[in-house]
Protein backbone atom coordinates (compact mmCIF):
# COMPACT_ATOMS: atom_id res chain seq x y z
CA UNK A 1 -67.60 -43.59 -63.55
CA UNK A 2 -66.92 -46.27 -60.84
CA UNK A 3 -67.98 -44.44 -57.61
CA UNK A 4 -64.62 -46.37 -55.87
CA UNK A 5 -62.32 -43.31 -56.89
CA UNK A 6 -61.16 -41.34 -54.26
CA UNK A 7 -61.41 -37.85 -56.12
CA UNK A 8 -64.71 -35.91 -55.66
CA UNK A 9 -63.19 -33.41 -58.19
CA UNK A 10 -64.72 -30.85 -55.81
CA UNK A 11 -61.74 -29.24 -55.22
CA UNK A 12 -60.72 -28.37 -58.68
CA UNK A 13 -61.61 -24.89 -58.59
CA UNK A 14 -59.79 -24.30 -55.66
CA UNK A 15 -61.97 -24.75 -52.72
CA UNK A 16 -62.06 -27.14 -50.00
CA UNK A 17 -65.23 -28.45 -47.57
CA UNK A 18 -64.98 -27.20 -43.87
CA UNK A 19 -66.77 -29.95 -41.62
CA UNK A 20 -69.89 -28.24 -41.44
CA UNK A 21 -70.04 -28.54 -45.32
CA UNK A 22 -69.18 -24.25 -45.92
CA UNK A 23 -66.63 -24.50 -48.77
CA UNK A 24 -63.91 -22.22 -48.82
CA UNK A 25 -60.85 -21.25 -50.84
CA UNK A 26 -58.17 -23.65 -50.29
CA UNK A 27 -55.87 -20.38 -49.21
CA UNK A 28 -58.04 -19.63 -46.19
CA UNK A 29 -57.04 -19.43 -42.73
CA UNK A 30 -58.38 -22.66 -41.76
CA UNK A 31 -57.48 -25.18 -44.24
CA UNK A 32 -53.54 -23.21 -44.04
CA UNK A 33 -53.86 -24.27 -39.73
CA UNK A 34 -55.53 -27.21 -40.69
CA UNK A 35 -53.11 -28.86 -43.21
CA UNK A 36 -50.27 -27.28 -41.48
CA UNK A 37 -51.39 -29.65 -38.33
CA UNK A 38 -51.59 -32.85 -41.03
CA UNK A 39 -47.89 -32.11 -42.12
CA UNK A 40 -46.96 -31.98 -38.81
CA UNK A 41 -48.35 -35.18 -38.18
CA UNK A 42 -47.13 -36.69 -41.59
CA UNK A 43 -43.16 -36.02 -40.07
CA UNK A 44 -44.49 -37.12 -37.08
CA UNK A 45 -45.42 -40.49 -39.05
CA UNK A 46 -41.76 -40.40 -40.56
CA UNK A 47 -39.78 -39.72 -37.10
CA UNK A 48 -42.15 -43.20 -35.80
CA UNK A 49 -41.03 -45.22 -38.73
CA UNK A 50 -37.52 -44.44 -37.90
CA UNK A 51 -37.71 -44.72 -34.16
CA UNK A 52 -36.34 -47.66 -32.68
CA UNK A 53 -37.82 -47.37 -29.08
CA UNK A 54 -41.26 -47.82 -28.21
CA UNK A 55 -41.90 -45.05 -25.37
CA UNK A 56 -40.90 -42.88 -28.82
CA UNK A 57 -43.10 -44.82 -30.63
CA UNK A 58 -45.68 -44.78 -28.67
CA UNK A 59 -45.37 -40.44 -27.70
CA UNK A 60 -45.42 -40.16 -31.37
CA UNK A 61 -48.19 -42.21 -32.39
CA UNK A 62 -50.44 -40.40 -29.50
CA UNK A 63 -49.90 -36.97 -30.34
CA UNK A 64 -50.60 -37.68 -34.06
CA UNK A 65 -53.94 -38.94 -32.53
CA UNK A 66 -54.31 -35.52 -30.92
CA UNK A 67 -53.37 -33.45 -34.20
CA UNK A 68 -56.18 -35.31 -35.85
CA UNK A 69 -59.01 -34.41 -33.39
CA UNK A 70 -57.18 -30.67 -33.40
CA UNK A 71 -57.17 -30.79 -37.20
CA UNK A 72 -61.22 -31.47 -36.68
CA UNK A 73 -61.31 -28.90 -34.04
CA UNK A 74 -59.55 -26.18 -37.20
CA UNK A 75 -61.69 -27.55 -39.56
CA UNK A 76 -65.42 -27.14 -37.44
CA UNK A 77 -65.75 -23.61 -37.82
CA UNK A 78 -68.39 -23.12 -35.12
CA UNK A 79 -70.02 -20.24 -34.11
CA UNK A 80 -68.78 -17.97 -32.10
CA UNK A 81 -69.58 -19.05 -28.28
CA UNK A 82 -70.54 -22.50 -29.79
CA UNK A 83 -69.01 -25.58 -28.18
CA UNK A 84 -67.08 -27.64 -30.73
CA UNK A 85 -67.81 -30.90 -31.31
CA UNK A 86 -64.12 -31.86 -31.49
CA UNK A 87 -62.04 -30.45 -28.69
CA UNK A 88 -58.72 -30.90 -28.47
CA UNK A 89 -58.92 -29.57 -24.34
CA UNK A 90 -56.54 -29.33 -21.77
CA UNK A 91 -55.87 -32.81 -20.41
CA UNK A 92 -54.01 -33.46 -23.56
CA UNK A 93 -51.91 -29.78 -22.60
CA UNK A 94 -51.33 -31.67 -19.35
CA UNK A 95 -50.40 -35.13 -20.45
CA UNK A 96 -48.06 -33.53 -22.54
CA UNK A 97 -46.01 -31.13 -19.81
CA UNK A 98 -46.16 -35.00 -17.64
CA UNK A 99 -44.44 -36.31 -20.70
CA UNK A 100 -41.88 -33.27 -20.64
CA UNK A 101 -40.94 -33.64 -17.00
CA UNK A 102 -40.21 -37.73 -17.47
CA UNK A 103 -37.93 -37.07 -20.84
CA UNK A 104 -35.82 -34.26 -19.04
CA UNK A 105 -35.33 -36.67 -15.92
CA UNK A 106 -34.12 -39.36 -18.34
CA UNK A 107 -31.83 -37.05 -20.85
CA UNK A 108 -31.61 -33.47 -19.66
CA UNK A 109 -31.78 -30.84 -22.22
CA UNK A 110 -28.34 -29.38 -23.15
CA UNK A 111 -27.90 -25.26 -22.20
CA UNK A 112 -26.75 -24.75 -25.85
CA UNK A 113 -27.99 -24.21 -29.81
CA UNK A 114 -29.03 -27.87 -31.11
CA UNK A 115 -28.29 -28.46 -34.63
CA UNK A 116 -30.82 -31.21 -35.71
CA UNK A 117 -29.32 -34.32 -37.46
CA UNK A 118 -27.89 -36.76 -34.61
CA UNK A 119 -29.85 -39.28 -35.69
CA UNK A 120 -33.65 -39.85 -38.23
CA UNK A 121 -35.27 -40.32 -35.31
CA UNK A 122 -34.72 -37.16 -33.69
CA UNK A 123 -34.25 -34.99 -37.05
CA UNK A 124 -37.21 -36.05 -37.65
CA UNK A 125 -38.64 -34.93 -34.87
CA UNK A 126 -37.10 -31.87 -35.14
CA UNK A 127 -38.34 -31.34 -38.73
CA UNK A 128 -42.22 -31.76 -37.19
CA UNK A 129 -41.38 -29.46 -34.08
CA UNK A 130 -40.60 -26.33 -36.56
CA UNK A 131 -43.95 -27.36 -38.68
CA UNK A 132 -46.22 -27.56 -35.18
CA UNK A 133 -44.73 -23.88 -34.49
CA UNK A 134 -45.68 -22.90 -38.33
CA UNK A 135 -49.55 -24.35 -37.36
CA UNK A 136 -49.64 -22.51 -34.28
CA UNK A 137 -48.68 -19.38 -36.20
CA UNK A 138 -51.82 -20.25 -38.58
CA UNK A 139 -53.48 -20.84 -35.38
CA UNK A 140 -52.73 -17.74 -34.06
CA UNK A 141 -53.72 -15.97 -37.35
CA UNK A 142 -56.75 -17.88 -37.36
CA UNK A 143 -57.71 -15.86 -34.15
CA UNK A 144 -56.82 -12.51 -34.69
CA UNK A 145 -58.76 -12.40 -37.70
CA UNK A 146 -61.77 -13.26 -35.10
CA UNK A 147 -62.68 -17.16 -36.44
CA UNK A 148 -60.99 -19.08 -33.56
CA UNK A 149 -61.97 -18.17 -29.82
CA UNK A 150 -60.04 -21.21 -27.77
CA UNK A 151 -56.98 -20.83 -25.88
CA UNK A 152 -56.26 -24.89 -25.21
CA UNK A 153 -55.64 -24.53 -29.35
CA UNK A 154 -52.85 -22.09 -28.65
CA UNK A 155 -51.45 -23.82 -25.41
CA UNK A 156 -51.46 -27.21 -26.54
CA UNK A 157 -49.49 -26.12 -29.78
CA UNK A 158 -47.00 -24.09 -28.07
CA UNK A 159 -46.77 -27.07 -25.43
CA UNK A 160 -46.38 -29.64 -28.48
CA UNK A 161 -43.44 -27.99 -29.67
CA UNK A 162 -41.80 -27.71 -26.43
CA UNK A 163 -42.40 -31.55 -26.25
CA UNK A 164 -41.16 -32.19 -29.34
CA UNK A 165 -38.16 -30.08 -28.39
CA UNK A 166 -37.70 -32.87 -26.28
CA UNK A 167 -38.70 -35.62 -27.41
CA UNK A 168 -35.70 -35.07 -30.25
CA UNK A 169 -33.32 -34.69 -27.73
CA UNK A 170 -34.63 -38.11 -25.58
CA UNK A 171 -34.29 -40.09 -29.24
CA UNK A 172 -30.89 -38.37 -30.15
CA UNK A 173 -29.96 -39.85 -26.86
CA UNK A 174 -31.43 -43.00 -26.53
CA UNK A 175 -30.89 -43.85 -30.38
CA UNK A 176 -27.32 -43.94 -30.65
């Protein structure tokens, strides 16, 4: 067989490779927080092809960037009191409530339900903010069941939906 294919075909049996080459089932804890994180940034990829202004573009195209490195982070599965290789750290949390505070001076957030749908851009958006808050219920699973001691996971996911909260209303607005 040509060794070009993509397929490994060690996943048949239902198991997946964690990075530090422990396989588990597929139904585990991490690869459900893990691939949660790449759906997340597959809408993500879908609300950028859609969006028509760059700041957008750009927001978008950065945070996907950080759900990689935080997929890596998921996927690790250091020992406990080990420092991960990938981080995904608290300058991101931070970059992210900056980005929050510029959006709502631009297009303030409306004091009522928001029914997603005013535009691709922003349903979009929308569609990736309720995925982020399914990943950072994995997350959170994920640490209660004692494999994942790192609170910038939890704030930075809980902070990524608020910003994506956002970020649908700024395109909704700007994308008219």
């Amino acid at each position: 067989m040509d060794d070009a294919f993509v397929f490994s075909k060690k996943g048949d049996q239902g198991t997946t490779s964690l990075l530090n080459g422990r396989r588990v089932s597929k139904a585990s804890l991490r690869p459900e927080a893990y691939g949660t994180l790449d759906e997340a940034s597959s809408a993500l990829g879908l609300a950028r092809s859609f969006a028509q202004n760059d700041t957008v573009r750009e927001m978008i195209r950065t945070v996907q960037e950080d759900l990689l490195v935080l997929g890596a982070q998921l996927s690790e599965d250091a020992e406990p009191g080990a420092r991960c290789k990938y981080e995904i750290g608290a300058q991101r949390t931070e970059r992210i409530e900056t980005w929050i505070g510029q959006l709502q001076q631009e297009v303030p957030l409306p004091r009522r339900f928001i029914l997603p749908g005013e535009n691709r851009t922003g349903a979009s958006i929308d569609l990736a903010r309720t995925i982020v808050r399914r990943a950072e219920r994995r997350a959170m699973a994920l640490k209660e069941a004692g494999e994942l001691d790192c609170p910038d996971v939890h704030i930075y996911l809980n902070r990524l939906a608020d910003f994506l909260f956002t970020l649908a209303r700024y395109a909704d607005a700007r994308e008219k």
